[in-house]
Protein backbone atom coordinates (compact mmCIF):
# COMPACT_ATOMS: atom_id res chain seq x y z
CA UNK A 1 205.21 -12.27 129.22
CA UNK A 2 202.06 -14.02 127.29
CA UNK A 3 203.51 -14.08 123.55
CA UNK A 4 200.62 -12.74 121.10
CA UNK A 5 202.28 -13.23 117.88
CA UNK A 6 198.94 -12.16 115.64
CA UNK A 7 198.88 -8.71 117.37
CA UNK A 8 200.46 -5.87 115.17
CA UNK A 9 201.45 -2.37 116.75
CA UNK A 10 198.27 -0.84 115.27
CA UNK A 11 195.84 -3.81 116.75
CA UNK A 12 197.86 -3.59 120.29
CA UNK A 13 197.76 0.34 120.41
CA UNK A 14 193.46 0.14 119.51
CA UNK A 15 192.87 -3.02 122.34
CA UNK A 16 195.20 -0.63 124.52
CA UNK A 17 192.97 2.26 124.02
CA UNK A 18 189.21 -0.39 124.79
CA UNK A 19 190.67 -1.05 127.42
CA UNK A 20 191.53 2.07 128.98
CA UNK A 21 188.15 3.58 127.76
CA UNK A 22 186.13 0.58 129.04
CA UNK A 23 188.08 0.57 132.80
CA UNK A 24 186.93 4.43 132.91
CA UNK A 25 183.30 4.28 131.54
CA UNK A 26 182.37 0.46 131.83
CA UNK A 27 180.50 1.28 128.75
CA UNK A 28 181.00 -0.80 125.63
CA UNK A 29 183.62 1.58 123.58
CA UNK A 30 182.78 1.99 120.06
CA UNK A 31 184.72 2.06 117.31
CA UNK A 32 184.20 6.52 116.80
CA UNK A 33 185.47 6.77 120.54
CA UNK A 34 188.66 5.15 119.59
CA UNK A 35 189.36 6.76 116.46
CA UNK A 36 188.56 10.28 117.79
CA UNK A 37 190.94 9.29 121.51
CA UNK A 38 193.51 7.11 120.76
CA UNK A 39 195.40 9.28 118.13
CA UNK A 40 196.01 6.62 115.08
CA UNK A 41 195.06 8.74 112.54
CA UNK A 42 192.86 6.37 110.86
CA UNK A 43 189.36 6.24 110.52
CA UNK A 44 186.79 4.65 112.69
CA UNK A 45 185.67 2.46 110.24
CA UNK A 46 189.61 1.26 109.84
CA UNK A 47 189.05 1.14 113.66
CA UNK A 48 186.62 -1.17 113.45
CA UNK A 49 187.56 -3.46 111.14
CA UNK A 50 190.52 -3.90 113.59
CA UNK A 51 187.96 -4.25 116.19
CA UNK A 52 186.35 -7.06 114.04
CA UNK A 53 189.57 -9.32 113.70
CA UNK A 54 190.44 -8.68 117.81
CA UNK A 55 186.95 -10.14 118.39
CA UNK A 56 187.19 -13.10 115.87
CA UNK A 57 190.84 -13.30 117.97
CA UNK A 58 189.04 -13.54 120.73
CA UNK A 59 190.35 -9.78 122.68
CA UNK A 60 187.41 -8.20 122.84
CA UNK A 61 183.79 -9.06 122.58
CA UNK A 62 180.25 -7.36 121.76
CA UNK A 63 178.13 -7.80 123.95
CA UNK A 64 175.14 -7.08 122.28
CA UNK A 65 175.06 -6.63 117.96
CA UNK A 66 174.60 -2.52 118.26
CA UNK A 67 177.08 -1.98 121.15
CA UNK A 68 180.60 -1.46 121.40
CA UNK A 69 183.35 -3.63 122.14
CA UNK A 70 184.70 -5.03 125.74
CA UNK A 71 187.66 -6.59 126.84
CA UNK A 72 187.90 -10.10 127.37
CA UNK A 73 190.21 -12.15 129.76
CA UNK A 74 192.34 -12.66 126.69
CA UNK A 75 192.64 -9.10 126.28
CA UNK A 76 193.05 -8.09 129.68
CA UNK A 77 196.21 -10.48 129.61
CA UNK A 78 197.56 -8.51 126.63
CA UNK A 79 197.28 -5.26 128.29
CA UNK A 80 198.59 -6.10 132.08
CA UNK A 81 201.86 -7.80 130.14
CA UNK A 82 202.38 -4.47 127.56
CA UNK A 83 201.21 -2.08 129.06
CA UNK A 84 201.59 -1.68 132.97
CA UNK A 85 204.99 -2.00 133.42
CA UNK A 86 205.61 1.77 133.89
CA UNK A 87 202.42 3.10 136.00
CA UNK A 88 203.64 4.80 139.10
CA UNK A 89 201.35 5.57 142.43
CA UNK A 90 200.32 8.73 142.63
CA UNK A 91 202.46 11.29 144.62
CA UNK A 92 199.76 12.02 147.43
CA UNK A 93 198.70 8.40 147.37
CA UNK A 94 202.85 7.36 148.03
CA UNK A 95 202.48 9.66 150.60
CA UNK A 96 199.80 8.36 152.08
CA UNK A 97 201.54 4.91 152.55
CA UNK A 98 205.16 6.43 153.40
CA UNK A 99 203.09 8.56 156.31
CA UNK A 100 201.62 5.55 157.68
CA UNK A 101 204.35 3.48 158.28
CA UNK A 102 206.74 6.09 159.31
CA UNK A 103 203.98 6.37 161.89
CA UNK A 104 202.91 2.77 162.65
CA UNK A 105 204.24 1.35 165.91
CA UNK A 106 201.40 -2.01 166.59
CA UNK A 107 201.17 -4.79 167.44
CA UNK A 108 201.82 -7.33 164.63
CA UNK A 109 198.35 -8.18 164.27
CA UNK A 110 197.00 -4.38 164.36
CA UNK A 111 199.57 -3.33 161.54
CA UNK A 112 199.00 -5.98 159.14
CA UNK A 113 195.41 -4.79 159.35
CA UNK A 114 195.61 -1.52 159.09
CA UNK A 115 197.94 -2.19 156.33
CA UNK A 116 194.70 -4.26 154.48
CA UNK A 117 192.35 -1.54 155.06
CA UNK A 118 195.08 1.22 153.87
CA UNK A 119 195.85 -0.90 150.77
CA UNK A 120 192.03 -0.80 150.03
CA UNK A 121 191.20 2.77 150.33
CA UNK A 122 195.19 3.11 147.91
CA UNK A 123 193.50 0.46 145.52
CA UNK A 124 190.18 1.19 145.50
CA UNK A 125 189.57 -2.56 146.28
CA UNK A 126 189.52 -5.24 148.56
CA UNK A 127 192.87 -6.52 150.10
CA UNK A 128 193.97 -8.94 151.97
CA UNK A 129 197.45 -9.50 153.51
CA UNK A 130 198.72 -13.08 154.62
CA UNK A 131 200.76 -12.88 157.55
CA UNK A 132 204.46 -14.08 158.09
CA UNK A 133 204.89 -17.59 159.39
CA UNK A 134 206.67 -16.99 163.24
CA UNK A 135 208.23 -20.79 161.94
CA UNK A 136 210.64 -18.93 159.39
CA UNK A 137 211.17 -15.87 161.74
CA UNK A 138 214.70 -15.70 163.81
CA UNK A 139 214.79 -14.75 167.09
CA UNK A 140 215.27 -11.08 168.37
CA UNK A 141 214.96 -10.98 171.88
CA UNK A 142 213.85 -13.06 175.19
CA UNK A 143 212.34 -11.70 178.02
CA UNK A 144 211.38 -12.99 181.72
CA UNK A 145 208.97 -11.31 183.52
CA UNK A 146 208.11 -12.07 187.12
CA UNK A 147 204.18 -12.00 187.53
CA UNK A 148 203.88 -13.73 191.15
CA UNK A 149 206.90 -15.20 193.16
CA UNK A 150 206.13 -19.14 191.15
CA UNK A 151 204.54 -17.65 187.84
CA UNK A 152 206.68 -16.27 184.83
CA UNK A 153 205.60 -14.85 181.84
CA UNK A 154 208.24 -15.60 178.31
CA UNK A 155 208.03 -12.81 176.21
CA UNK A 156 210.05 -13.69 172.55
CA UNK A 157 210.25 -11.16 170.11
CA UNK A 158 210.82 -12.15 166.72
CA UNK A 159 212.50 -11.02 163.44
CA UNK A 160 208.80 -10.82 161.51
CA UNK A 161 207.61 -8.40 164.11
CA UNK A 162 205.38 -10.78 165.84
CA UNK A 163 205.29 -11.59 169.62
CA UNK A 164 205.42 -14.64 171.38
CA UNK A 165 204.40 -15.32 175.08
CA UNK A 166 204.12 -18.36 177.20
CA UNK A 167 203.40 -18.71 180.75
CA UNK A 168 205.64 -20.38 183.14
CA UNK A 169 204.24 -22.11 186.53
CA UNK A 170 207.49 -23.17 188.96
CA UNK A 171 207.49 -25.45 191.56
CA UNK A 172 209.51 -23.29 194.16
CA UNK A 173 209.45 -19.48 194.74
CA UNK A 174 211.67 -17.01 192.88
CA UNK A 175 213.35 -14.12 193.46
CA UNK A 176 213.72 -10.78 190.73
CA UNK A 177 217.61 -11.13 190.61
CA UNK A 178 217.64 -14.70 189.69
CA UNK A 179 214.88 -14.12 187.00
CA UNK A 180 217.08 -11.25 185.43
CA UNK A 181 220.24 -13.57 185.11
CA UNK A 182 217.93 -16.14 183.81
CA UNK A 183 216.75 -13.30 180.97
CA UNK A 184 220.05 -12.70 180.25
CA UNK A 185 221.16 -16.35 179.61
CA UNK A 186 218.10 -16.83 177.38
CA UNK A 187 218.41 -13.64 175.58
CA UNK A 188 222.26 -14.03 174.53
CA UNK A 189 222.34 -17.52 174.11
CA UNK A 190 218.72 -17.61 172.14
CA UNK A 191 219.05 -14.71 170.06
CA UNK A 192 219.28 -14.85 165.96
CA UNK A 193 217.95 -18.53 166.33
CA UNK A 194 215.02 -19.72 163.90
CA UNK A 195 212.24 -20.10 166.21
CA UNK A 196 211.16 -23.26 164.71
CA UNK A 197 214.67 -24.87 165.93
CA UNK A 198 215.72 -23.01 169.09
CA UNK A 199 218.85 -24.19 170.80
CA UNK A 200 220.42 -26.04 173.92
CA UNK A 201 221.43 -23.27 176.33
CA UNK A 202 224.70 -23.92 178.71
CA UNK A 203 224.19 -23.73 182.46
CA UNK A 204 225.85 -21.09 184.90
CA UNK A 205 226.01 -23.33 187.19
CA UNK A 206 223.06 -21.67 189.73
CA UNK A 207 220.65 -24.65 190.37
CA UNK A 208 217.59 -22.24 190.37
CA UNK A 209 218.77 -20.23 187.10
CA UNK A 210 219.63 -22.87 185.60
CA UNK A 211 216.31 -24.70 186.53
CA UNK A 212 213.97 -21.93 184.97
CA UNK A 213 216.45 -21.57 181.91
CA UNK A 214 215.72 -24.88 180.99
CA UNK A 215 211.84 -24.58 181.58
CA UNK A 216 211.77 -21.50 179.87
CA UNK A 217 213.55 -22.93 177.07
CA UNK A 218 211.53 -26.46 176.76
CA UNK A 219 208.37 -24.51 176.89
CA UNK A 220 209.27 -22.05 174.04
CA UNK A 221 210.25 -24.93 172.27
CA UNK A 222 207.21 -26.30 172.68
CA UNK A 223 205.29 -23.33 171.33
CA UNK A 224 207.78 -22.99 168.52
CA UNK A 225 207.01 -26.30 167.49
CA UNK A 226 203.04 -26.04 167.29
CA UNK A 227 201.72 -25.86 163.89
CA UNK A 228 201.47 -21.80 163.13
CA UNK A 229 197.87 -20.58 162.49
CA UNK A 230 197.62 -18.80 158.85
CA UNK A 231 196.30 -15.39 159.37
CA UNK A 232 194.80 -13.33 156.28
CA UNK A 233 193.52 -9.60 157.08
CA UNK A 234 191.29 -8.32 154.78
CA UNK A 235 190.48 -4.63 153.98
CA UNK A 236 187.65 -3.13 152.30
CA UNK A 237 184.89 -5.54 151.82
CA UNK A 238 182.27 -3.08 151.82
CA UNK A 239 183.82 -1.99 148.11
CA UNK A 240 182.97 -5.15 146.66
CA UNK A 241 179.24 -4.91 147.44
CA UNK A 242 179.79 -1.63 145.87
CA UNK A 243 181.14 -3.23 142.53
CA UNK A 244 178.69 -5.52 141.91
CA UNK A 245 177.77 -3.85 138.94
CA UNK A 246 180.81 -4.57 137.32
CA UNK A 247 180.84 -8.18 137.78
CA UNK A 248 179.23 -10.23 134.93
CA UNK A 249 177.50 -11.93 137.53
CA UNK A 250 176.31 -10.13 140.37
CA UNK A 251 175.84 -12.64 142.46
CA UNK A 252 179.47 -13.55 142.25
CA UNK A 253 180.95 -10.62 144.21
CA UNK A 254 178.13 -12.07 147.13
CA UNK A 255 180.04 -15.56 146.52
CA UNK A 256 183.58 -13.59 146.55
CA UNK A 257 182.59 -11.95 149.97
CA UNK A 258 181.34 -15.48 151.34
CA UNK A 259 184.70 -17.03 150.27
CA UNK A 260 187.15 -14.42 151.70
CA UNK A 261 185.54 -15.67 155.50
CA UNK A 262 186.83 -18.44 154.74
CA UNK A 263 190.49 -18.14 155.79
CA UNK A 264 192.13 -21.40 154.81
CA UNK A 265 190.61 -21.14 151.03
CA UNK A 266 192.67 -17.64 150.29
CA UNK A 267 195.46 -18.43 152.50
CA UNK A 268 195.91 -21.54 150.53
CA UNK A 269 195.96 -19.70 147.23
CA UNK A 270 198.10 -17.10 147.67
CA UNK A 271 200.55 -19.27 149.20
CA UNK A 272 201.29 -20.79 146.13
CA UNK A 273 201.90 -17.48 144.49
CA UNK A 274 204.26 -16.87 147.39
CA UNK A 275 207.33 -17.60 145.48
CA UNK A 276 205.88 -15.72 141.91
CA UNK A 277 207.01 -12.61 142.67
CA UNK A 278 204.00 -9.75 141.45
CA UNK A 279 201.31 -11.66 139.94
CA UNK A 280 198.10 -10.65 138.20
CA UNK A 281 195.60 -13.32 137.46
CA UNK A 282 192.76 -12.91 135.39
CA UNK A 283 189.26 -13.97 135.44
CA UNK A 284 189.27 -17.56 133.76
CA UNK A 285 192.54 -18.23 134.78
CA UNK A 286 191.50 -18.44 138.49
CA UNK A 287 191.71 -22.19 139.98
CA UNK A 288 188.86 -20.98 142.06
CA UNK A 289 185.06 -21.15 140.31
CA UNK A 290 184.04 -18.19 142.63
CA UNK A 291 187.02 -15.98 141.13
CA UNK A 292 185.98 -16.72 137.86
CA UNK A 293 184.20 -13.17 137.25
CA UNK A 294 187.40 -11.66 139.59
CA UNK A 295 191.11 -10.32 138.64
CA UNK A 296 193.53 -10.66 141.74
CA UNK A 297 196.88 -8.89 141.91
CA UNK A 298 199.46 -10.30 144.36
CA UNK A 299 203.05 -9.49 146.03
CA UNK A 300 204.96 -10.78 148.33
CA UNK A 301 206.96 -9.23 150.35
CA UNK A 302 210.28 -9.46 152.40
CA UNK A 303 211.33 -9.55 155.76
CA UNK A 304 215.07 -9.60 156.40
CA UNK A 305 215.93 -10.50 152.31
CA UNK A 306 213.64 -13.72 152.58
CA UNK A 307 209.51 -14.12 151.12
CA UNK A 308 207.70 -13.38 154.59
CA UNK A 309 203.88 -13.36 153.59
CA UNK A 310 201.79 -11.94 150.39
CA UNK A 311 199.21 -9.08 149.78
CA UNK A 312 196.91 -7.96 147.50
CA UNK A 313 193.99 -6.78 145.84
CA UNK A 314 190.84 -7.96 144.49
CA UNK A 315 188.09 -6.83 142.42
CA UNK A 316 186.22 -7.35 138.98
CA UNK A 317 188.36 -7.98 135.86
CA UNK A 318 187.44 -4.54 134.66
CA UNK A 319 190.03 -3.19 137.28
CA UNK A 320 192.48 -0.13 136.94
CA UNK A 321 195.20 -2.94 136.65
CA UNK A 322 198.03 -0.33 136.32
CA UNK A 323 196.91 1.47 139.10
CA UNK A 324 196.60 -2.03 141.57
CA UNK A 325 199.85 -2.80 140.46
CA UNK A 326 201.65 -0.01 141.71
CA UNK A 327 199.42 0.31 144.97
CA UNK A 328 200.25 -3.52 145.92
CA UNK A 329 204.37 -2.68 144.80
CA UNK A 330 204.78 0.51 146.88
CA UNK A 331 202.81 -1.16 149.72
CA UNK A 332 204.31 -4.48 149.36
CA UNK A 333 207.99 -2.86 149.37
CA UNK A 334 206.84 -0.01 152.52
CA UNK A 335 205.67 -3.20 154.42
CA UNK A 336 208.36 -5.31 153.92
CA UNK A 337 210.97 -2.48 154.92
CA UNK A 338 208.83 -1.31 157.87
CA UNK A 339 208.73 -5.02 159.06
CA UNK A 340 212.34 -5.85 159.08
């Protein structure tokens, strides 16, 4: 938690309240609306000499010399670390998410896109979700499956959820019997193994099971070894075009939009949030120019006990942060459980 030593309960509770106000109106709030809503029991003009000393503080700003007051980054920090730790998701939006997994049975690659564009409509945002790397998955099952009498498909299943396949070309015909014992061997002897380090198998001492045992397992291990492509989903674009009025700049949410088809670029920066736990960062304290104007809440979540991938939500820095905060937890948590 940011430490904000020169902020006194009455100060805290009237940057609580412009905050609040200016999230639900995205009108500068005035010192009368405060007084009137927040329930202080002073008067505005106590209000806004308060006001005064959070701008000179640098909380909030004016934006113009007759307007109200806004948030700034500095203010939005003091609010997310106060005064979102006890939002919850709304009971028909929890539902919502508990429904969807309890129904999801896809593909990896289907469900962690769906899950984007579900965490969107939840959010009210864009979202993105980082897949697992298969690399720090286990192994949960092998299959053999006889396509042709000399071509074999490997099927490996792993502990992320993901699916691995590799196709096996033999030198000699095969029969269905020899392929099942072969399935067997690789399936016992593979299973629980990190895929990035599969092991030696023992031999049965059948020449031809034996034979496409080993292929089976040199040619996984080849695949296990290739350099995993990064995959981010993302959910929801279409809502940033529809904020653009609440970014200071408007051409940044085209910018944000341009940068999110860029995989590498978001993959590469939640990835080093990956072992944060639930982040929220905030305008200027974005690495990234184009995020400048942008907040971005992150989590991570688990497969099996371990940090699997991260998602998240992004928008302008005049976001419902309480309310993206408990959309990415519930989501993050329904993921993680639904994946392992």
């Amino acid at each position: 938690m940011t430490e904000h030593p020169d902020l006194d309960e009455r100060k805290a509770a009237i940057l609580r309240a412009v905050v609040e106000e200016y999230v639900e109106s995205a009108q500068p709030v005035g010192s009368q609306a405060i007084a009137e809503s927040s329930g202080l029991g002073v008067s505005s003009a106590t209000v806004r000499n308060e006001m005064t000393i959070l701008e000179r503080d640098g909380y909030l700003v004016q934006p113009h010399t007759s307007a109200g007051r806004v948030p700034t980054d500095r203010g939005y920090r003091f609010f997310v670390d106060h005064f979102t730790g006890s939002g919850a998701l709304p009971a028909s939006q929890r539902r919502v998410v508990s429904d969807f997994f309890a129904s999801a049975h896809r593909a990896l690659e289907d469900l962690l896109h769906e899950t984007s564009v579900l965490l969107s409509r939840v959010s009210h945002h864009a979202a993105v979700v980082v897949g697992p790397q298969p690399d720090a998955a286990r192994v949960r099952s092998v299959q053999l499956v006889a396509l042709q009498t000399r071509a074999v498909l490997a099927v490996v299943v792993l502990s992320n959820g993901s699916v691995e396949k590799q196709l096996l070309t033999l030198d000699a015909d095969i029969d269905d019997g020899r392929v099942g014992a072969a399935t067997a061997v690789l399936d016992t002897q593979l299973r629980n193994c990190p895929w990035g380090e599969l092991s030696e198998v023992r031999a049965t001492g059948d020449p031809e099971v034996d034979a496409l045992v080993l292929a089976a397992r040199d040619a996984l291990t080849s695949r296990s070894g290739d350099e995993p492509p990064e995959t981010v989903y993302v959910g929801g674009t279409s809502l940033l075009a529809a904020e653009q009025s609440a970014f200071a700049k408007r051409e940044r949410a085209a910018r944000l939009l341009e940068m999110l088809e860029h995989q590498v670029v978001v993959v590469s920066m939640v990835r080093e949030l990956l072992d944060r736990g639930i982040t929220v960062s905030i305008g200027s304290e974005n690495s990234i120019a184009d995020l400048r104007d942008c907040s971005i809440v992150l989590a991570p979540y688990e497969v099996e006990g371990s940090p699997a991938g991260v998602i998240g939500v992004l928008g302008p820095t005049r976001m419902d942060y309480r309310h993206a905060l408990s959309a990415v937890t519930v989501v993050s948590d329904q993921l993680g459980r639904h994946l392992s």
